[in-house]
Each structure stands twice: as structure tokens, then as C-alpha cells.
N, C-alpha and C. Protein backbone atom coordinates (compact mmCIF):
# COMPACT_ATOMS: atom_id res chain seq x y z
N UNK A 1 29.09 20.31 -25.05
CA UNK A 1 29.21 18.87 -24.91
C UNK A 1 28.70 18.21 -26.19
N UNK A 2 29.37 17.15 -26.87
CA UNK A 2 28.99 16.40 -27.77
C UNK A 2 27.94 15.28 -27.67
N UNK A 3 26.93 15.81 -28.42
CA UNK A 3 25.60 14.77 -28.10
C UNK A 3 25.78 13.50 -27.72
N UNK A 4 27.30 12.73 -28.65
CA UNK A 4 27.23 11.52 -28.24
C UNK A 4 28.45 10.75 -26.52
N UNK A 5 28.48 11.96 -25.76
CA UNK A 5 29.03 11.75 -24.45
C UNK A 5 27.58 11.47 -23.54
N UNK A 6 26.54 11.44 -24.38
CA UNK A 6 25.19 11.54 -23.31
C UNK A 6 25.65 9.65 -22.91
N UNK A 7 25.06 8.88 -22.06
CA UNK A 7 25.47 7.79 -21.99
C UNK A 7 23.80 6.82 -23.26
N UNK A 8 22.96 7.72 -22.82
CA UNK A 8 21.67 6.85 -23.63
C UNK A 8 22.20 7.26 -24.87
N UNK A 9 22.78 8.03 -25.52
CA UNK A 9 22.77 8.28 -27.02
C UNK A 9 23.96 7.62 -27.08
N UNK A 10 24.81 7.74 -26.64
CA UNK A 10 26.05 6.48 -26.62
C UNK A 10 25.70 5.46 -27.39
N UNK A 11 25.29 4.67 -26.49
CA UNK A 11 24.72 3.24 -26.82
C UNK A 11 23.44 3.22 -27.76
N UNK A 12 22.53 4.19 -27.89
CA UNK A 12 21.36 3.96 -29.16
C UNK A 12 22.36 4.29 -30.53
N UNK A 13 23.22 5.19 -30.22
CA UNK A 13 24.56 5.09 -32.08
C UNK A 13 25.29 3.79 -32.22
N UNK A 14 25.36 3.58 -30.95
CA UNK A 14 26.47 2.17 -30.93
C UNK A 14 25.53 0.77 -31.87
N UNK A 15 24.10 0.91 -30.86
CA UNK A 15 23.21 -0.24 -30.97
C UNK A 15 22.82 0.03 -33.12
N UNK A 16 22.54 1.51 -32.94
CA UNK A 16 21.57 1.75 -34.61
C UNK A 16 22.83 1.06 -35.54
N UNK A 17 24.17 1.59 -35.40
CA UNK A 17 24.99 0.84 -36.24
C UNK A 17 25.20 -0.42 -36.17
N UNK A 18 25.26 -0.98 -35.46
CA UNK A 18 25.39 -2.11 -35.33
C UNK A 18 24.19 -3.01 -35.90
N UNK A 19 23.01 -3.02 -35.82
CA UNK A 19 22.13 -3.69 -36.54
C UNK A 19 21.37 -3.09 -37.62
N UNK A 20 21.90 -1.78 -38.06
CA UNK A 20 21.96 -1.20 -39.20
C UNK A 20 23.42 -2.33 -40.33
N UNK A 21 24.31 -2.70 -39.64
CA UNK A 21 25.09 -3.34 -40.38
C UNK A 21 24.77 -4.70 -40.83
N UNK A 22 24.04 -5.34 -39.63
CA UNK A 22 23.55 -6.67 -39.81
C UNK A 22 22.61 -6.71 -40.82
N UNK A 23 21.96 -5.57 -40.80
CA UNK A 23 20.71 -5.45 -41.92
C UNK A 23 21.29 -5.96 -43.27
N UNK A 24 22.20 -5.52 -43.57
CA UNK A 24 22.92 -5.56 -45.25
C UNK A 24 21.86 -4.85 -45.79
N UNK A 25 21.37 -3.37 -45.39
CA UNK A 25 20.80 -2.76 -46.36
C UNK A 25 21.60 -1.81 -46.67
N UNK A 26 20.99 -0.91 -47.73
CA UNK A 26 21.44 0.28 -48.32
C UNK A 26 21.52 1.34 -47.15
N UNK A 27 20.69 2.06 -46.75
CA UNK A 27 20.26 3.22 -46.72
C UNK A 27 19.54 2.85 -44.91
N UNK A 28 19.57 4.00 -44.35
CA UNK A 28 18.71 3.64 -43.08
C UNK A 28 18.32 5.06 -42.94
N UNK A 29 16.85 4.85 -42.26
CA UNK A 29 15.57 5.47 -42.34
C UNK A 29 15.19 5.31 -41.04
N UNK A 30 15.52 6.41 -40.17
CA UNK A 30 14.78 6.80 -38.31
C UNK A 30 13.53 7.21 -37.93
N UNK A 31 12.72 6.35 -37.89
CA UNK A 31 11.52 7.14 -37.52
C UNK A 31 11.31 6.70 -36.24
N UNK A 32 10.06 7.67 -35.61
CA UNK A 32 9.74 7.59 -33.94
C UNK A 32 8.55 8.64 -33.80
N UNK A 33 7.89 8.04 -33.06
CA UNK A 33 7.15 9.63 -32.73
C UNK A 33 7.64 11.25 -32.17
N UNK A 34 6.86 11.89 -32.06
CA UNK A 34 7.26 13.63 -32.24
C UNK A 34 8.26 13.25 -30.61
N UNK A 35 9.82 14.07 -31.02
CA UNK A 35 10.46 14.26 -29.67
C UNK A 35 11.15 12.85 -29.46
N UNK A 36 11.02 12.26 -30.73
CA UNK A 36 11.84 10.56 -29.99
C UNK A 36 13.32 10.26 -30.23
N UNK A 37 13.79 11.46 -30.63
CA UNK A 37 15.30 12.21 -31.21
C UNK A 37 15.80 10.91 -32.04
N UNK A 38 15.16 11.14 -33.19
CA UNK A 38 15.70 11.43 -34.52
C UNK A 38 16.72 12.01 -35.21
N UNK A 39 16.64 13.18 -35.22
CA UNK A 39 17.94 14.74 -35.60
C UNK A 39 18.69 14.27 -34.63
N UNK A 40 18.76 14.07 -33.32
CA UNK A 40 19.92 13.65 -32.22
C UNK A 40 20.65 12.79 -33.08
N UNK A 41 20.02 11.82 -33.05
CA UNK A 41 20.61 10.37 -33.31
C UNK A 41 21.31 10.72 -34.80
N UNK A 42 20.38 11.26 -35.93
CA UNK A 42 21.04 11.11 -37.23
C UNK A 42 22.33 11.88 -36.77
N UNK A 43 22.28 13.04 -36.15
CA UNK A 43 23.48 14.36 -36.51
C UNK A 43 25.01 13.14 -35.27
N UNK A 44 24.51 12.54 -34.79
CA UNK A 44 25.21 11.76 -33.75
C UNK A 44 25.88 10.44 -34.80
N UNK A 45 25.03 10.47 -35.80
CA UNK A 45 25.91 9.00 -36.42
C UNK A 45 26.32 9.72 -37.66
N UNK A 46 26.16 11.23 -38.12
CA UNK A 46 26.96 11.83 -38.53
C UNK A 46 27.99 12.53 -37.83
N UNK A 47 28.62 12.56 -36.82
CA UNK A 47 29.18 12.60 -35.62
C UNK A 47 30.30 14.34 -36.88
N UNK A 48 29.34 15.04 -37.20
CA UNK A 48 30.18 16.25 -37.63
C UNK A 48 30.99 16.03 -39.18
N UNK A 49 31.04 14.71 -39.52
CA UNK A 49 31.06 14.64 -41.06
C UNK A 49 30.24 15.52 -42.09
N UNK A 50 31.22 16.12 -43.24
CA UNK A 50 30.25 17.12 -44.12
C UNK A 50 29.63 16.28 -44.89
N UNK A 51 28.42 15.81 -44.15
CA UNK A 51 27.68 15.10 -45.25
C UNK A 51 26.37 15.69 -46.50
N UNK A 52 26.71 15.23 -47.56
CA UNK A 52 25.71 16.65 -48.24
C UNK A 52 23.99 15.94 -48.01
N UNK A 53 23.27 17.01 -48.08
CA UNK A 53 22.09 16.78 -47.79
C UNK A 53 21.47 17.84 -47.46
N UNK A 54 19.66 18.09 -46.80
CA UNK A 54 18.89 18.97 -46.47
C UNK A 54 18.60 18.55 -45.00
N UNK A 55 17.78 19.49 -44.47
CA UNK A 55 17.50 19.42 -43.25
C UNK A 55 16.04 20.60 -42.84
N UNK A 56 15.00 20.00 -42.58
CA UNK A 56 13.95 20.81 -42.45
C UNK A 56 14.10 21.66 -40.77
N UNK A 57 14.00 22.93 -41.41
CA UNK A 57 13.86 23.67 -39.87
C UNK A 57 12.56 24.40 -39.41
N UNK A 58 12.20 24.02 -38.17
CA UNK A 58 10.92 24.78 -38.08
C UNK A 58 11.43 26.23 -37.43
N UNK A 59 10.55 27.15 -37.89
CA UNK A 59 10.42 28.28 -37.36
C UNK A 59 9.31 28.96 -36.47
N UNK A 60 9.40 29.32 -35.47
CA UNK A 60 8.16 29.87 -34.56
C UNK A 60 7.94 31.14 -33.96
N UNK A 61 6.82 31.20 -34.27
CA UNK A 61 6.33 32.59 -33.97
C UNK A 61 6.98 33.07 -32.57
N UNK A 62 5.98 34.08 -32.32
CA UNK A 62 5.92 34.68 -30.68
C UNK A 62 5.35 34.06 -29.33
N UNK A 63 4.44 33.41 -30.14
CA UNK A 63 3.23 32.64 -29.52
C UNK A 63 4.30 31.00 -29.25
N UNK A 64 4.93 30.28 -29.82
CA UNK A 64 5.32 29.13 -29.93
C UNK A 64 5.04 28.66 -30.88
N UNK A 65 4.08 28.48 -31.81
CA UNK A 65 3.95 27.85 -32.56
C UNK A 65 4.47 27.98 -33.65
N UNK A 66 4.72 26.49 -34.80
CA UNK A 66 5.34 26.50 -35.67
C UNK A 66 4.92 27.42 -36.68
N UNK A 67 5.49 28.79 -36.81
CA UNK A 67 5.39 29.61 -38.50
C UNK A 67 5.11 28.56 -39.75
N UNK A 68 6.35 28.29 -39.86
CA UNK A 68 6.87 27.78 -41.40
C UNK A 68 7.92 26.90 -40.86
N UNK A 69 8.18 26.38 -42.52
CA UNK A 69 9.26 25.04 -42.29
C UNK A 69 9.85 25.54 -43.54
N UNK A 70 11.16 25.80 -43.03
CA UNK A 70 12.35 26.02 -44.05
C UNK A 70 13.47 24.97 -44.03
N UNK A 71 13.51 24.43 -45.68
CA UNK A 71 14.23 23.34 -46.03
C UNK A 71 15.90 24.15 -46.44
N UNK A 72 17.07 23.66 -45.37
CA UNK A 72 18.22 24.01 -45.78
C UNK A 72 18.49 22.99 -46.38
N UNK A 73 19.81 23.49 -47.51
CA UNK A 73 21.04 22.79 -47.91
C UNK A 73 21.80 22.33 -47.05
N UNK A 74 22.45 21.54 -46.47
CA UNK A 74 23.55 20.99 -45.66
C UNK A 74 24.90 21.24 -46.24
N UNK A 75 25.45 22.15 -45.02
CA UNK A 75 26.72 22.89 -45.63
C UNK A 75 27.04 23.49 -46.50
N UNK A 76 25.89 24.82 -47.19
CA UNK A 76 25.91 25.58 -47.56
C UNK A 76 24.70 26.78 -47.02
N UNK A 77 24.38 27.82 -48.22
CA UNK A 77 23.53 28.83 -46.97
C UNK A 77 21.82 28.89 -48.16
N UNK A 78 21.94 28.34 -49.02
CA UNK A 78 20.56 27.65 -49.62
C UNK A 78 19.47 27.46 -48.63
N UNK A 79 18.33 28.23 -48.45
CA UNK A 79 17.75 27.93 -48.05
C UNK A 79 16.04 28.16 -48.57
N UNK A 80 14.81 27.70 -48.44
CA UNK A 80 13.65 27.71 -49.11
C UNK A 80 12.34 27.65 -47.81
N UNK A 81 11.53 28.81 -48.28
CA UNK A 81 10.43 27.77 -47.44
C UNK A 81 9.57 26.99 -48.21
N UNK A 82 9.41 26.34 -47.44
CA UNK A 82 8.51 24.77 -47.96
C UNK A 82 7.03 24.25 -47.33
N UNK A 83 6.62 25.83 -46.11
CA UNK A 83 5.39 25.05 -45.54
C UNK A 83 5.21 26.46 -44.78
N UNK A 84 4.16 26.62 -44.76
CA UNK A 84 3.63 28.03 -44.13
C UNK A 84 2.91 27.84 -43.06
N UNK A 85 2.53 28.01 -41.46
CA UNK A 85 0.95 28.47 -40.90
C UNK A 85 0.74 29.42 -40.68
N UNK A 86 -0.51 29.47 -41.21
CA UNK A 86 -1.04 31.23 -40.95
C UNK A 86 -2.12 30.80 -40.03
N UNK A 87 -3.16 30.12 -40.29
CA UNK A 87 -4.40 29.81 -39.14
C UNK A 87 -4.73 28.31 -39.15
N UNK A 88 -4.71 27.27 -38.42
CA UNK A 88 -5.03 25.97 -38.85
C UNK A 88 -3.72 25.16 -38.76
N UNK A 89 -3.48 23.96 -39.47
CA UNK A 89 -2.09 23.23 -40.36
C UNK A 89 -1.14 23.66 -40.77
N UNK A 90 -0.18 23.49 -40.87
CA UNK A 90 0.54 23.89 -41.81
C UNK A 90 0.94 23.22 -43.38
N UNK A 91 1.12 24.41 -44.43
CA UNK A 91 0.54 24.07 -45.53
C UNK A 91 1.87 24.19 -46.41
N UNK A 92 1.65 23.26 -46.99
CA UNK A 92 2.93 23.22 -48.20
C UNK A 92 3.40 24.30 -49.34
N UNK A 93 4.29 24.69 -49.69
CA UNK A 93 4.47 25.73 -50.85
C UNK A 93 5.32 24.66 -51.64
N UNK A 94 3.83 23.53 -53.01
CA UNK A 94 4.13 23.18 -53.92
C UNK A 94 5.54 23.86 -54.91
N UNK A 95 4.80 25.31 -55.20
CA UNK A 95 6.34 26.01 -56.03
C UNK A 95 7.78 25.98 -55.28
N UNK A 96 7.62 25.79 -54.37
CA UNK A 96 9.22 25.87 -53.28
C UNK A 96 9.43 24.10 -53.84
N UNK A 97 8.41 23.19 -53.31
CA UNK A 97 9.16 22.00 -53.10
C UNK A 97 9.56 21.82 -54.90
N UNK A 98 8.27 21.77 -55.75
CA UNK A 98 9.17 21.76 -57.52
C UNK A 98 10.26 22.48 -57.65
N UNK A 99 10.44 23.27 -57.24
CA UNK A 99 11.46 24.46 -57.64
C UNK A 99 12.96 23.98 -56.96
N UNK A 100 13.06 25.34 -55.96
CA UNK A 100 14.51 25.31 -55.22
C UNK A 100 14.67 23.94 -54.23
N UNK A 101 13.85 23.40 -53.80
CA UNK A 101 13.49 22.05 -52.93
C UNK A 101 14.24 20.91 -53.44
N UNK A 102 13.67 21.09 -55.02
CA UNK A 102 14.05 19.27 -55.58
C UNK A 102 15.10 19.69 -56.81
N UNK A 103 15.41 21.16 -56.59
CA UNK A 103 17.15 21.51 -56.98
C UNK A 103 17.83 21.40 -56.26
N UNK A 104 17.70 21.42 -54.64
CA UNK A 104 18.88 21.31 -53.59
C UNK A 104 19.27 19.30 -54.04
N UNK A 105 18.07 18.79 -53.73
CA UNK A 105 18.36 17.40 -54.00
C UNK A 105 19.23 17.03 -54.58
N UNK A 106 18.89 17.75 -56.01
CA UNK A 106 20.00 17.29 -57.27
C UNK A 106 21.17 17.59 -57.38
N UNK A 107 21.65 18.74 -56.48
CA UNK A 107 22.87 19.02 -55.87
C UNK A 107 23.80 18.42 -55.05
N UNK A 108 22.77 17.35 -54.24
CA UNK A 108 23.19 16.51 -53.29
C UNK A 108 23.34 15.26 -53.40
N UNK A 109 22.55 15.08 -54.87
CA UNK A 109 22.59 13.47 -55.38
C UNK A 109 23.81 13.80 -56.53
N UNK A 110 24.32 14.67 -56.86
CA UNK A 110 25.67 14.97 -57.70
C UNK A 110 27.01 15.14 -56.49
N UNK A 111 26.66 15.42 -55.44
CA UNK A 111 27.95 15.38 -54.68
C UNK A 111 28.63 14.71 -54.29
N UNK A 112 29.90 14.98 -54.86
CA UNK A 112 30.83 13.71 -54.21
C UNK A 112 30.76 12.93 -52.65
N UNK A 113 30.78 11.77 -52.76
CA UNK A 113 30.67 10.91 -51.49
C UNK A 113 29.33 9.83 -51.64
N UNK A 114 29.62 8.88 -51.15
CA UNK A 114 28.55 8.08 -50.82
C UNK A 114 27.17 8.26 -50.43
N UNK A 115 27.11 8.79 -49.21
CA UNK A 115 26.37 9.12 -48.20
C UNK A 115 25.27 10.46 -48.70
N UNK A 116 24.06 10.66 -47.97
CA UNK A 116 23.58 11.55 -48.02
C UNK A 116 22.55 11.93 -46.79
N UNK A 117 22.53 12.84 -46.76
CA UNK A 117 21.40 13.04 -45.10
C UNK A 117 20.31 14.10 -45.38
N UNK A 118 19.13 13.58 -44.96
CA UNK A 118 17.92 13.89 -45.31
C UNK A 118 17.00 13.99 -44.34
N UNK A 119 16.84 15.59 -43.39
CA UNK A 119 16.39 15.13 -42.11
C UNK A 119 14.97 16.40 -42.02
N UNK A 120 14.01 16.45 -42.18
CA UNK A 120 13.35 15.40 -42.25
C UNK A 120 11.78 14.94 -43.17
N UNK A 121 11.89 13.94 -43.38
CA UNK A 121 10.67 13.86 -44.63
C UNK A 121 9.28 14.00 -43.87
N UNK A 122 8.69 14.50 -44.02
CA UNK A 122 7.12 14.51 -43.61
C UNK A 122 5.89 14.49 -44.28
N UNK A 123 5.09 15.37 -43.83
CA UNK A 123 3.97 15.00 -44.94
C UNK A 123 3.85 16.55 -45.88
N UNK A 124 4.69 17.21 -45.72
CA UNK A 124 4.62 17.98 -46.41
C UNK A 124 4.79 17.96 -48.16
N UNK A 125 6.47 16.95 -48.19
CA UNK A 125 6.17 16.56 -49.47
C UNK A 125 4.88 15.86 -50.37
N UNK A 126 4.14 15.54 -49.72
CA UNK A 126 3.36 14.82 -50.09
C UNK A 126 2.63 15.38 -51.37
N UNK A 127 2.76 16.98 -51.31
CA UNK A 127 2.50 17.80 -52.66
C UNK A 127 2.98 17.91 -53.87
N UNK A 128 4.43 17.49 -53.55
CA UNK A 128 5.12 17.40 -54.84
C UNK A 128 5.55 16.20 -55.16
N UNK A 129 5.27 16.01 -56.78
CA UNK A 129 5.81 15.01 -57.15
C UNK A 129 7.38 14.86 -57.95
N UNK A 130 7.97 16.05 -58.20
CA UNK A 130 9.15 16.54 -58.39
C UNK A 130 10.25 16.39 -57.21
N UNK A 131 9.86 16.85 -55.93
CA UNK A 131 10.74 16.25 -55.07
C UNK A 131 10.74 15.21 -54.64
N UNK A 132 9.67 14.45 -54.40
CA UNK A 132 9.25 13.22 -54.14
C UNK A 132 9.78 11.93 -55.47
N UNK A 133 10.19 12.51 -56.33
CA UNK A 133 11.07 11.97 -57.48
C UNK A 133 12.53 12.21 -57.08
N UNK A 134 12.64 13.41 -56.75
CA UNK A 134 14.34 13.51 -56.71
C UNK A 134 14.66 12.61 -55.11
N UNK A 135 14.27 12.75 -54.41
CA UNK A 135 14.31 11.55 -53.51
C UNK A 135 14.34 10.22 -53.31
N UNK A 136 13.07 9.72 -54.48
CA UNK A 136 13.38 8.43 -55.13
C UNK A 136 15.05 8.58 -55.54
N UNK A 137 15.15 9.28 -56.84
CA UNK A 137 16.55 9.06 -57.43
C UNK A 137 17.94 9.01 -56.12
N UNK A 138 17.60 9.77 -54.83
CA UNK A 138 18.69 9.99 -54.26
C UNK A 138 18.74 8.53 -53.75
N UNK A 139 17.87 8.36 -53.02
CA UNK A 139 17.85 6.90 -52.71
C UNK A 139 18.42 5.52 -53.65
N UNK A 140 18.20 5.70 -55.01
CA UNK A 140 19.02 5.34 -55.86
C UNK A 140 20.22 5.05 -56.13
N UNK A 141 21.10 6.52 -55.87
CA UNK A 141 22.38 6.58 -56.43
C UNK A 141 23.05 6.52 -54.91
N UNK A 142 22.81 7.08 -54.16
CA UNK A 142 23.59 7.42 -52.87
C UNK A 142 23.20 6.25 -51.63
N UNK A 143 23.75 6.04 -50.83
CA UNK A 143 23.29 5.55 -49.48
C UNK A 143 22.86 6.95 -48.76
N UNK A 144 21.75 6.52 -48.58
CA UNK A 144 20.82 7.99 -47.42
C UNK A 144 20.67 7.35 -46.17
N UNK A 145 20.84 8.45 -44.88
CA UNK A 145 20.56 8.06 -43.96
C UNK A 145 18.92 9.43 -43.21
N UNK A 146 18.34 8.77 -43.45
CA UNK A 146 17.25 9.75 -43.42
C UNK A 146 16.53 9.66 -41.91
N UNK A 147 15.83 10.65 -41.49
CA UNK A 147 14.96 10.81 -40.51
C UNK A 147 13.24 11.09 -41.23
N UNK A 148 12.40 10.05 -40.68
CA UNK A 148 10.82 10.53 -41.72
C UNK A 148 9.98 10.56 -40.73
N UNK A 149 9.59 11.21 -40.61
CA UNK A 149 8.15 11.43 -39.89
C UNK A 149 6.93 10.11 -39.73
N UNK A 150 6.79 9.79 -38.64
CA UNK A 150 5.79 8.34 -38.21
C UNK A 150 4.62 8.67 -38.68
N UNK A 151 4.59 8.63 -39.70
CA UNK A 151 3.04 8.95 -40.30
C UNK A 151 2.54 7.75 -41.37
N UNK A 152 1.16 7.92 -41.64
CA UNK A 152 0.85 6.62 -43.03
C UNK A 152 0.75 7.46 -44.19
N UNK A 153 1.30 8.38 -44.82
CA UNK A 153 0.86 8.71 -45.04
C UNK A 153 1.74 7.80 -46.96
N UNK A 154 1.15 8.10 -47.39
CA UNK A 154 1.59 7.15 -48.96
C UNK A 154 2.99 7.37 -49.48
N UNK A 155 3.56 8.70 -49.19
CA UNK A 155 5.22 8.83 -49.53
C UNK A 155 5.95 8.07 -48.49
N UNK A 156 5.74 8.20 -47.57
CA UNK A 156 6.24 7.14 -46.12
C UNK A 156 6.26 6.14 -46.11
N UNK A 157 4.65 5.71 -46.52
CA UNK A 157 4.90 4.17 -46.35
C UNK A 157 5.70 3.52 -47.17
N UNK A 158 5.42 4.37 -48.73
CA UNK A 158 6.47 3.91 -49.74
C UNK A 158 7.80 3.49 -49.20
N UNK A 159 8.47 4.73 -48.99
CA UNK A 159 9.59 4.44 -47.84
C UNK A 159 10.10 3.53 -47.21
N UNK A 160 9.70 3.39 -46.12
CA UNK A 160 9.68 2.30 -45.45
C UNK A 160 8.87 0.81 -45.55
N UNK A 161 8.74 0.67 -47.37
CA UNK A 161 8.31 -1.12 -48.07
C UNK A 161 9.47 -0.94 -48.45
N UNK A 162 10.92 -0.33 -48.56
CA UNK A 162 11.63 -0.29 -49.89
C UNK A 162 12.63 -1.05 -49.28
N UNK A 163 13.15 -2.48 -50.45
CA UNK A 163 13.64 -3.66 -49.79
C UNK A 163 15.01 -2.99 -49.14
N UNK A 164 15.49 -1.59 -49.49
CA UNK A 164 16.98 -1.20 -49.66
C UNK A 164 17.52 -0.48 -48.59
N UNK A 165 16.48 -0.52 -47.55
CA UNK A 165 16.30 0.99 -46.54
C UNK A 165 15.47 0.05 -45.05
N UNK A 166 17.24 -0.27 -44.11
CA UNK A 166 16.37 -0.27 -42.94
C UNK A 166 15.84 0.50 -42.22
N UNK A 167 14.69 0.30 -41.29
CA UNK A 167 13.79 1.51 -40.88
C UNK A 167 13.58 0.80 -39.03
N UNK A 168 14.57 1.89 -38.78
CA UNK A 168 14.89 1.99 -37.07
C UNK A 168 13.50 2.54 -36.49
N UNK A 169 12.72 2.19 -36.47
CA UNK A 169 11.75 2.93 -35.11
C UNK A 169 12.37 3.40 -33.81
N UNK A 170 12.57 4.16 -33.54
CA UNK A 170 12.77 4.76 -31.72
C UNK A 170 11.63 4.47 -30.88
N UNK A 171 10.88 4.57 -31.31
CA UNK A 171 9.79 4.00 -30.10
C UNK A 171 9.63 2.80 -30.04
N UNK A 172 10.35 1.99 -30.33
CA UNK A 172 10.57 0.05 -29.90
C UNK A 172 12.04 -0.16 -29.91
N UNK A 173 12.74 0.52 -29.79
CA UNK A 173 13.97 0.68 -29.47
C UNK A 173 14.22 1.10 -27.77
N UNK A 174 14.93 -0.26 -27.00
CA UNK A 174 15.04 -0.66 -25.87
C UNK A 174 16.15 -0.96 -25.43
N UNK A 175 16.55 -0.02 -24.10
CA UNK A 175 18.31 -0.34 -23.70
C UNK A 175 18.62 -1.66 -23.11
N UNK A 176 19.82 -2.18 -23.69
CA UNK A 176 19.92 -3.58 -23.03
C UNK A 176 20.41 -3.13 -21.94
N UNK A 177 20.24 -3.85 -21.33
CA UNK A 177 20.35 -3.68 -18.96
C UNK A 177 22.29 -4.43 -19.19
């Protein structure tokens, strides 16, 4: 079944575009707290378009908990890790995000099309300032439709001050009756 036959995701793609348009911004930016479907919603208003971009995947142990976070390419088989747990947090691999991380970017800010999808920013970048640049630039050249993590954390908030990028909260997002 296609995510967007659900009847609530129906109408939250119907509603996000729609005052995503009124906005007259660039770029739109989903945030919500953990589980407030985000990835639903973005991959739903990418409704299966090859849109170029990354996409963070978590991986989990035996136990449940999150391993690592591996950053794919979108529509290709590129893939990096970008965040490890071994005991505690999970922790960033600076050399992944400088490196193969904020080369996928530049791949994606050279690809033909408008659009770009970026799902999802967290606080992991927060280590690099190389990807955290190539992101600036994507935001730049492309219209991004991104998913970021509800956090304060200083790459975020950046984010979401930026006059160019409306920023949908899901958790104040309410079905009209």
C-alpha cells in the first residue's frame, strides 16, 4: 500500500503543500519530535520521484538499539558510516562526514533537477564543518526539501532562521475536522 492512501497522511501532504506554497519560500524543512513521521511525509511528497539526495539510516544491534548511522546516496548504492555506538551516545565519524559524506552532497548539488532531499540532519553533523558547508551550498543552489531533527542545537537552529526555508513542525500540525 502507498503511504499516501493512509487517509491522515493524505491530507498532512495535501495540507504541507499547500501552505508550503503560500509560504513563497525556497526550500521546506520537517521537523517534529522522535516518531512524528517526517521520512513518511518527506518520501510521501516525494511520492517515488528520483530525487537526488541522502538519507540517514539507523542500524541496530541484537539488543534494539541503535549501532550506527549510515548516510546513503539516494538512488545509487554509496553508502558511509557517519556515527557509531559502542557504550553511551552515539558518536560521529568526523573523517566519514569530511570525506565520503560532504562528497555525496556535491554529487547531489551537481545533479540535474531542481529539487533535492535530505533526510535526515541531526546532531551528528554538528562535527563537521565540511558537510555542514556543503549543505549550506545545497541549500543555495537547489530547492531542498529536508527532514532535521527537533533539536537546539546551533546547525539547526541555523536552519530553521534561514529567511529561504519554511519549517513545518509536526507536532503543531492539526487535522482540520
Amino acid at each position: 500500500m502507498k503511504p499516501t492512501k493512509h487517509p491522515a497522511l493524505k491530507w498532512l501532504k495535501t495540507y504541507t503543500i499547500r501552505t508550503f506554497q503560500r509560504s513563497g519560500r525556497k526550500s521546506l524543512l520537517l521537523t517534529g519530535g522522535k516518531g512524528a513521521g517526517k521520512t513518511t511525509l518527506l518520501e510521501a511528497l516525494l511520492d517515488g520521484a528520483p530525487v537526488p539526495g541522502v538519507r540517514s539510516e539507523v542500524e541496530r544491534g541484537t539488543d534494539g538499539l541503535p549501532r550506527c548511522v549510515v548516510l546513503a546516496q539516494r538512488g545509487t548504492d554509496r553508502r558511509c558510516i557517519v556515527g557509531r555506538r559502542e557504550t553511551g551516545p552515539m558518536t560521529p565519524d568526523k573523517d566519514a562526514f569530511d570525506g565520503p559524506a560532504a562528497d555525496m552532497l556535491r554529487v547531489v548539488r551537481r545533479a540535474p533537477g531542481a529539487w533535492a532531499a535530505v533526510d535526515e540532519i541531526g546532531f551528528l553533523e554538528e562535527c563537521s564543518e565540511a558537510y555542514r558547508s556543503e549543505l549550506r551550498q545545497l541549500l543555495e543552489e537547489k530547492r531542498v526539501l529536508a527532514a532535521i531533527r527537533k533539536a537546539d542545537t546551533p546547525f539547526l537552529c541555523e536552519l530553521r532562521a534561514r529567511d529561504d526555508c519554511f519549517v513545518l513542525d509536526l507536532d503543531e500540525v492539526e487535522e482540520e475536522a
